[in-house]
Protein backbone atom coordinates (compact mmCIF):
# COMPACT_ATOMS: atom_id res chain seq x y z
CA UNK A 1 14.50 23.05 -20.84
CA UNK A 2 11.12 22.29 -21.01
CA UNK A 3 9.45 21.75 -17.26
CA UNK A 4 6.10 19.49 -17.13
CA UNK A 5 4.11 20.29 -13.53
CA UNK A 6 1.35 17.92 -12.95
CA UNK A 7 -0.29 18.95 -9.85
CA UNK A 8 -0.91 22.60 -9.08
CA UNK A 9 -1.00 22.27 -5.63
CA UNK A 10 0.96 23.80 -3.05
CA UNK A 11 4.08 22.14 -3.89
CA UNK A 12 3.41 21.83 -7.77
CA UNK A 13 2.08 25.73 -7.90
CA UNK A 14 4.92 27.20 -5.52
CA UNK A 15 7.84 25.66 -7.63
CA UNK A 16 6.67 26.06 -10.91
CA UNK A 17 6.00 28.79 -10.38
CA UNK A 18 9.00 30.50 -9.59
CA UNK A 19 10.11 28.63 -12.69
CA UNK A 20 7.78 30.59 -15.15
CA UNK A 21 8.01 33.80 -12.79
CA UNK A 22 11.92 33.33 -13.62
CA UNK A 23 11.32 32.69 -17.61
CA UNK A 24 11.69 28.99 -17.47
CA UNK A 25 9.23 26.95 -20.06
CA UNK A 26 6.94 25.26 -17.37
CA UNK A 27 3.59 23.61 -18.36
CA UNK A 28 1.00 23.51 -15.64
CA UNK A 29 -1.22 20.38 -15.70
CA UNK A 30 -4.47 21.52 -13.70
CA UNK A 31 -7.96 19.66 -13.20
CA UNK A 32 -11.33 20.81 -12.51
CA UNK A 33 -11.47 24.53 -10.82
CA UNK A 34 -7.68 25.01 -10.78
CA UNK A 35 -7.06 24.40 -14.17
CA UNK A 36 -10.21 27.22 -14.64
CA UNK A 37 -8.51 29.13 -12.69
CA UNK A 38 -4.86 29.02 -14.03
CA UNK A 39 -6.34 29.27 -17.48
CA UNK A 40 -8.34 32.77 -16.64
CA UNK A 41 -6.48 34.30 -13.85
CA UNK A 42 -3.09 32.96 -14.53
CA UNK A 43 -1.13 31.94 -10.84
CA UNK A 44 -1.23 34.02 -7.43
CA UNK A 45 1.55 32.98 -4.80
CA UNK A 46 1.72 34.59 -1.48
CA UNK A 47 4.91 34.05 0.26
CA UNK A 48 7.13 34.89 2.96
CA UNK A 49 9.67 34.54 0.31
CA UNK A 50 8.06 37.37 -2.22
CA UNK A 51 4.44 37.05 -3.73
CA UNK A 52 4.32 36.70 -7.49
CA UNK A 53 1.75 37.38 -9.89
CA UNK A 54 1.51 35.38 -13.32
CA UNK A 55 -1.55 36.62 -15.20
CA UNK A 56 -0.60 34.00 -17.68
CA UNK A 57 0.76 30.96 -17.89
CA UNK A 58 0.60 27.65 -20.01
CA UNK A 59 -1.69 25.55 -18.60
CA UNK A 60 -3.41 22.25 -19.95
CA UNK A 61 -6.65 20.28 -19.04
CA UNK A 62 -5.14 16.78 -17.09
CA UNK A 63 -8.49 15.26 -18.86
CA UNK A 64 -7.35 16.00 -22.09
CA UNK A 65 -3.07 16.09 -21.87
CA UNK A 66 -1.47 14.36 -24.82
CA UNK A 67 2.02 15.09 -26.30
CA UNK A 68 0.63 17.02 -28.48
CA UNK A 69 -1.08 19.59 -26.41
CA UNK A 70 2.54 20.73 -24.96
CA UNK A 71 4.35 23.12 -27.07
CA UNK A 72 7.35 21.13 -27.00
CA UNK A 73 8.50 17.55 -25.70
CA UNK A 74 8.58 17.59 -21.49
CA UNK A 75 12.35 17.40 -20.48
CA UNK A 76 11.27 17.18 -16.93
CA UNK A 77 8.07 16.09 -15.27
CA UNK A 78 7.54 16.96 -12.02
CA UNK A 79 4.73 14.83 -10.28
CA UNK A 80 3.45 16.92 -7.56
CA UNK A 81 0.32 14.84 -6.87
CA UNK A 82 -1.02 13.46 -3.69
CA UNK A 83 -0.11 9.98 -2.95
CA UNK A 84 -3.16 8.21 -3.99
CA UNK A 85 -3.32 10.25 -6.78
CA UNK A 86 -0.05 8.98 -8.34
CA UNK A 87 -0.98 5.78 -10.37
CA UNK A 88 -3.70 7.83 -12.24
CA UNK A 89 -0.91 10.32 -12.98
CA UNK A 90 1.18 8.00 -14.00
CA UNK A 91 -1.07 6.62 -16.49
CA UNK A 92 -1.59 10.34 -18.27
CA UNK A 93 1.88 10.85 -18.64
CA UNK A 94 3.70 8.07 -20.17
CA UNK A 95 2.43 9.08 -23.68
CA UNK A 96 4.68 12.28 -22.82
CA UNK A 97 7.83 10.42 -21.72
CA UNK A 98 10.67 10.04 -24.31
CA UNK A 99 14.21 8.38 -23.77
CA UNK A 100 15.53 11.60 -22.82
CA UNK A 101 12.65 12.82 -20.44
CA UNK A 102 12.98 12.67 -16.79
CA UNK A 103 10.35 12.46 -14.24
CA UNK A 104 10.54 13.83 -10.79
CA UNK A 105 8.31 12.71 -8.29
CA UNK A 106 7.85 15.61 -5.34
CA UNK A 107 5.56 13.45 -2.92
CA UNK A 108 5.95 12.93 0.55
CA UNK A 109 6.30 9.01 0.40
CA UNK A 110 9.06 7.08 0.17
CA UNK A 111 7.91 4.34 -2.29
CA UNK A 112 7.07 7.27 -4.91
CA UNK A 113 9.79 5.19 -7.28
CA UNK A 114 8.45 1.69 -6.45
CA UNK A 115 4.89 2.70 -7.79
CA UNK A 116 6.00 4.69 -10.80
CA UNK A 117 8.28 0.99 -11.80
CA UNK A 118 5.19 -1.64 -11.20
CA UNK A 119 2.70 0.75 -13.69
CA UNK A 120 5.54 0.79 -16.35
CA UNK A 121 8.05 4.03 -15.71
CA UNK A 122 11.82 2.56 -16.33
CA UNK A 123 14.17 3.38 -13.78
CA UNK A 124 16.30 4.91 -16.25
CA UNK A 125 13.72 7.84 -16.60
CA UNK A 126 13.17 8.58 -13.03
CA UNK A 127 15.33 10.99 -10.52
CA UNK A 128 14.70 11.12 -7.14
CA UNK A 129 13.25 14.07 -5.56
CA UNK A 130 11.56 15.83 -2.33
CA UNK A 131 10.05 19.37 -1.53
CA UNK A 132 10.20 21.26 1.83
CA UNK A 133 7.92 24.30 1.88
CA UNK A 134 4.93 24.57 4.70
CA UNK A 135 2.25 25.61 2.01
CA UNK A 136 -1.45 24.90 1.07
CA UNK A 137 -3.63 26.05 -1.65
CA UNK A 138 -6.21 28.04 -0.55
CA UNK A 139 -9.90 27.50 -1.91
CA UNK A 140 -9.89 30.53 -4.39
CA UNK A 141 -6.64 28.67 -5.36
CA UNK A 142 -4.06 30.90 -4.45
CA UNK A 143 -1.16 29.51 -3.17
CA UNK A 144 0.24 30.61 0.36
CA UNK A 145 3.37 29.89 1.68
CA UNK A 146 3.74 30.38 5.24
CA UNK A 147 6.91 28.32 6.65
CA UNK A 148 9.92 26.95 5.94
CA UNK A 149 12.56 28.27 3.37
CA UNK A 150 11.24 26.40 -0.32
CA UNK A 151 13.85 23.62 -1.09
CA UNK A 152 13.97 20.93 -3.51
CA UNK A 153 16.56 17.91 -3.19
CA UNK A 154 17.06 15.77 -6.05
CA UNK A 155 19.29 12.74 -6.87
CA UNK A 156 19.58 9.55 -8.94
CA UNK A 157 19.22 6.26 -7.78
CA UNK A 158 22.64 5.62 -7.90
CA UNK A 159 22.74 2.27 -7.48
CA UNK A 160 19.73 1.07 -9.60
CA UNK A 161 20.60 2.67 -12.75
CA UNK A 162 23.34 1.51 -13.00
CA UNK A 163 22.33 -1.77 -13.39
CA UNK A 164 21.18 -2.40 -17.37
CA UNK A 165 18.79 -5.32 -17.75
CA UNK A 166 19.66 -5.75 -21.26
CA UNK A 167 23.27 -7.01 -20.65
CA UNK A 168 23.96 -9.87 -18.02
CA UNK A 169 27.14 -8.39 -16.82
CA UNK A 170 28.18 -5.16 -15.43
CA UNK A 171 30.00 -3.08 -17.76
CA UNK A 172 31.94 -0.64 -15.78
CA UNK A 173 32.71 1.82 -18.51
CA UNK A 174 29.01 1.92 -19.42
CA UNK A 175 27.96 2.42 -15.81
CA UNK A 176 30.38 5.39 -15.40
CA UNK A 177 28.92 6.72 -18.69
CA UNK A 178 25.37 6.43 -17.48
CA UNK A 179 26.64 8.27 -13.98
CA UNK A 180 27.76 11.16 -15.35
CA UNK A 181 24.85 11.44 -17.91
CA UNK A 182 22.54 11.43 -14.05
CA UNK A 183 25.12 13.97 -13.02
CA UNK A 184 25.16 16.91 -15.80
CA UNK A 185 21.35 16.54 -15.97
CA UNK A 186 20.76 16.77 -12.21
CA UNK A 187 23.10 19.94 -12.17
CA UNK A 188 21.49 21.24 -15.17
CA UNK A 189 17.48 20.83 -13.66
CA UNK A 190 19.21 22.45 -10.24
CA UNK A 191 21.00 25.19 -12.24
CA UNK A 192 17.43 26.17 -13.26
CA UNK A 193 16.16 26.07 -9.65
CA UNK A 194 18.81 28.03 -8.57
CA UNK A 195 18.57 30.68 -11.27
CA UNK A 196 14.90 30.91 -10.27
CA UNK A 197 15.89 32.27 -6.62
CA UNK A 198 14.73 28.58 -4.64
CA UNK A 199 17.26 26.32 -2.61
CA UNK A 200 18.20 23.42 -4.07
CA UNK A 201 20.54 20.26 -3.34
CA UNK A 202 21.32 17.16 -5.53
CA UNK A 203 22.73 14.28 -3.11
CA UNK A 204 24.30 11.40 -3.79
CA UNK A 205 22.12 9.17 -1.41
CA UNK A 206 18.17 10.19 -2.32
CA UNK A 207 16.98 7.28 -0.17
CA UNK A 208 18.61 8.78 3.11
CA UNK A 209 17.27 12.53 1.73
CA UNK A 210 13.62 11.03 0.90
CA UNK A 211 13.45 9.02 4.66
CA UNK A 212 14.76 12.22 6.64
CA UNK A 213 11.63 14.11 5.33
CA UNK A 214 9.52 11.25 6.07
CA UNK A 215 10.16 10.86 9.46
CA UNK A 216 9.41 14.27 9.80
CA UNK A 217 6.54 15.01 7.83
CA UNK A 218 4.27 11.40 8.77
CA UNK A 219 6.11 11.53 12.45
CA UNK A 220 4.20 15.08 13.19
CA UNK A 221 1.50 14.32 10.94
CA UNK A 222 0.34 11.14 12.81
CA UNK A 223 0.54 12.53 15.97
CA UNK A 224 -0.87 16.10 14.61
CA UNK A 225 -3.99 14.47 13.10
CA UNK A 226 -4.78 12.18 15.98
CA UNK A 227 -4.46 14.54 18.10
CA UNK A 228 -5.70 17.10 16.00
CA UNK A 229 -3.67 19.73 17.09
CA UNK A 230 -1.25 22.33 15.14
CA UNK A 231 2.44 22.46 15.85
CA UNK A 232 1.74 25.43 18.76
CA UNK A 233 -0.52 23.37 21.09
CA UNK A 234 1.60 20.44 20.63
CA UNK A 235 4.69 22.36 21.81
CA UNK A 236 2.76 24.00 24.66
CA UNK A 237 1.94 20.28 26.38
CA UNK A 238 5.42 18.91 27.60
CA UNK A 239 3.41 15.54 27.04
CA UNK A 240 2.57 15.74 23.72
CA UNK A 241 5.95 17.24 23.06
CA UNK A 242 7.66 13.94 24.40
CA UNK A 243 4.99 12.27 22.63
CA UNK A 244 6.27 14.11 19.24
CA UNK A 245 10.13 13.39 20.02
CA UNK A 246 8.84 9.51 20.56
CA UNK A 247 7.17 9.10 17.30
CA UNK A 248 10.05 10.87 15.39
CA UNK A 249 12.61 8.23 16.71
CA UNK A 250 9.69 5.43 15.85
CA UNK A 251 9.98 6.08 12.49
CA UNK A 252 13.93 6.28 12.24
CA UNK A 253 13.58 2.78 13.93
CA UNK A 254 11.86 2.25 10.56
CA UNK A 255 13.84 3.49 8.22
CA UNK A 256 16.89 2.15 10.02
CA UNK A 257 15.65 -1.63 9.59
CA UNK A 258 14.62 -0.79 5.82
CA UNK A 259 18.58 -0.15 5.21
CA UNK A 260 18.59 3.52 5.44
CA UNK A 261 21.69 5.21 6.89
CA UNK A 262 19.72 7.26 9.01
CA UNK A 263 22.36 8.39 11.93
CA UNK A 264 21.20 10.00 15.69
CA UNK A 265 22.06 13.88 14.19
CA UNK A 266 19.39 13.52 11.44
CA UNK A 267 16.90 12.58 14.02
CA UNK A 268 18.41 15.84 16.35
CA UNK A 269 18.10 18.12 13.03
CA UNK A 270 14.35 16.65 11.99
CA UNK A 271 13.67 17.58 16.16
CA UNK A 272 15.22 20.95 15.75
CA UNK A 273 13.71 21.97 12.28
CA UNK A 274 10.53 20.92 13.74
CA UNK A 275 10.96 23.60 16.90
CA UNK A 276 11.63 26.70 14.15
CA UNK A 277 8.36 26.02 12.54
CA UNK A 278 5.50 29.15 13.08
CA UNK A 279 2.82 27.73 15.77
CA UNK A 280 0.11 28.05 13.57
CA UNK A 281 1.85 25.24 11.03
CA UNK A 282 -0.52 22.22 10.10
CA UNK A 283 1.04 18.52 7.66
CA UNK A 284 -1.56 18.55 4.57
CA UNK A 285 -2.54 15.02 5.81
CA UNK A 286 -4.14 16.82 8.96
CA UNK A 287 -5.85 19.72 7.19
CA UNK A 288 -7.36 16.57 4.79
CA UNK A 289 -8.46 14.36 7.58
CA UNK A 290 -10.36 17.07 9.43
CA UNK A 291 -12.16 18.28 6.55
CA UNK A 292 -13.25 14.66 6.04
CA UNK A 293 -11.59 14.84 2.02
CA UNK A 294 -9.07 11.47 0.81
CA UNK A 295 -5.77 12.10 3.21
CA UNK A 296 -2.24 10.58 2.61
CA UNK A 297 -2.98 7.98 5.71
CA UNK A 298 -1.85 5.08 3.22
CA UNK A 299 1.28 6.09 2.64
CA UNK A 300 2.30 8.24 6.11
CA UNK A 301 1.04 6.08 8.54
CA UNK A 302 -0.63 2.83 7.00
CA UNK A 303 2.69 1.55 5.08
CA UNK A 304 5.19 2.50 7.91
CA UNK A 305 2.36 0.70 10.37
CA UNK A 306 2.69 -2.52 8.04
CA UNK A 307 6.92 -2.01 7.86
CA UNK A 308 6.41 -2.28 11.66
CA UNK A 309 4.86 -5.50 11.40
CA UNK A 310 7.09 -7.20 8.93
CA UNK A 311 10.20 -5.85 11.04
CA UNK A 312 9.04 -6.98 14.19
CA UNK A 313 9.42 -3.77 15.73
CA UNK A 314 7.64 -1.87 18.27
CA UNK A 315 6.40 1.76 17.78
CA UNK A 316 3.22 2.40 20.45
CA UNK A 317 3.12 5.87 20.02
CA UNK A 318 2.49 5.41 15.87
CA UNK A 319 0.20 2.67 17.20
CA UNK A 320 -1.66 4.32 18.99
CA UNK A 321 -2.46 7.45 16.28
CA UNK A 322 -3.06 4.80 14.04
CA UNK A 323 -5.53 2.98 15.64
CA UNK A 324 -7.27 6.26 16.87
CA UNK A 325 -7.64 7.44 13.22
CA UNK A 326 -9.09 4.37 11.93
CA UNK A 327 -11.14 4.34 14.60
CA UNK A 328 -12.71 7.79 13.98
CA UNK A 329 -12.72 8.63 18.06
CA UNK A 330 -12.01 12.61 18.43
């Protein structure tokens, strides 16, 4: 199986490369200095899990990727971009994307799938998917993982693709076909995960998966970057602590009037997962915003803020972070 990593990020770097450390065929697509980098130094992970050291791997220019410069059709593309860096990805990898190619996004949005459909992706080539790691790439591009046991989730959208826009009525022996297909390729792409040494989960609901790590990474984000303040100092205020456990259960109010099944122990796990975390963590969003660089604010707080609206619901706490980020007040 061929693996296609666009984004060499934290996310992008970690898991692919445990794939290549593990044998897998993984192609790195790298920009600028990391693709410099990759291309002369290979890939340097340091991890509470085990550092590895690849002092070569296959890695292509994103300015210049066609189907031709991969050694072999992608099977799997994992999109491990930042948020507003997705449509641009998009655009550089349809040329690679064949009937039987699937394409993971690993972002930490929710409407990942929505985006990838309106610039031309059909459903039919998409999985669902999420990371957990607490990682960042450092500026000599190593990548450092710090917190949090790797995990990928992945899962079809069960529903959706089931549904075939070229017949008008629902053929249930063709739908059960195309379920199973989702199945043994799911377990196959996990197989390969799991062979590689990192945690992984296919679930039949992805929406409920992808929501339960939103609420928890754009819950302690917002309040994180507003406050800007790192997981330890927010713990050691019994205030902001509330204030933490208030914006958590703003967002599930969210997700809860956008039709996800999102029950009171998922918010009690996302509060508990959040108390294991090293003192020193930090969400990407708030490392980005105080170094002044493009952030994930669109998608973590500014579509959730406008979900409020439409749903009529109230959320002050998100608010509030909201309106002192786009304000700029420290």
């Amino acid at each position: 199986m061929h693996f296609v990593i666009v984004g060499c990020g934290a996310v992008g770097g970690y898991f692919g490369g445990r794939l290549a450390q593990y044998g897998e065929n993984v192609t790195f697509v790298a920009r600028g200095q990391q693709f410099q980098r990759m291309q002369t130094l290979g890939l340097t992970i340091k991890s509470i899990e085990g550092d590895v050291q690849l002092d070569k791997v296959n890695v292509v220019n994103a300015q210049s990727l066609t189907a031709e410069t991969l050694p072999t059709p992608a099977d799997v593309i994992f999109l491990c971009v930042k948020s507003f860096q997705l449509p641009a990805s998009i655009a550089q990898i349809k040329p690679l994307i064949l009937p039987h190619t699937r394409v993971i996004p690993l972002l930490n949005g929710v409407n990942a799938v929505d985006v990838m459909q309106d610039h031309g992706i059909a459903l039919e080539n998409i999985f669902g998917g999420l990371a957990k790691i607490i990682a960042e790439k450092t500026p000599n591009g190593v990548i450092k993982h710090t917190g949090s046991k790797p995990h990928i989730t992945l899962g079809a959208f069960s529903d959706e693709v089931l549904v075939d826009s070229r017949i008008e009525q629902f053929d249930e022996v063709k739908a059960a076909k195309v379920k199973a297909e989702a199945t043994e390729r799911l377990s196959a792409i996990a197989k390969c995960f799991k062979l590689a040494g990192v945690s992984v989960g296919v679930t039949s609901d992805i929406k409920l998966a992808l929501w339960r790590k939103f609420i928890l990474v754009a819950a302690w984000g917002a309040l994180a970057s507003a406050r800007t303040l790192n997981l330890g100092e927010i713990r050691a205020q019994s205030h902001i602590t509330f204030l933490l456990e208030r914006i958590v259960n703003e967002y599930a109010d969210i997700a809860r009037k956008a039709g996800v099944k999102l029950g009171d122990k998922h918010i009690k796990e996302t509060l508990s997962f959040l108390s294991r975390l090293p003192d020193s963590s930090e969400t990407s969003m708030q490392r980005d915003l105080a170094a002044g660089q493009h952030s994930e604010f669109d998608v973590l707080m500014a579509y959730p803020m406008a979900l409020v609206t439409e749903f009529n619901l109230s959320a002050p706490v998100l608010t509030q972070c909201y309106q002192k980020i786009m304000s700029g007040s420290p």
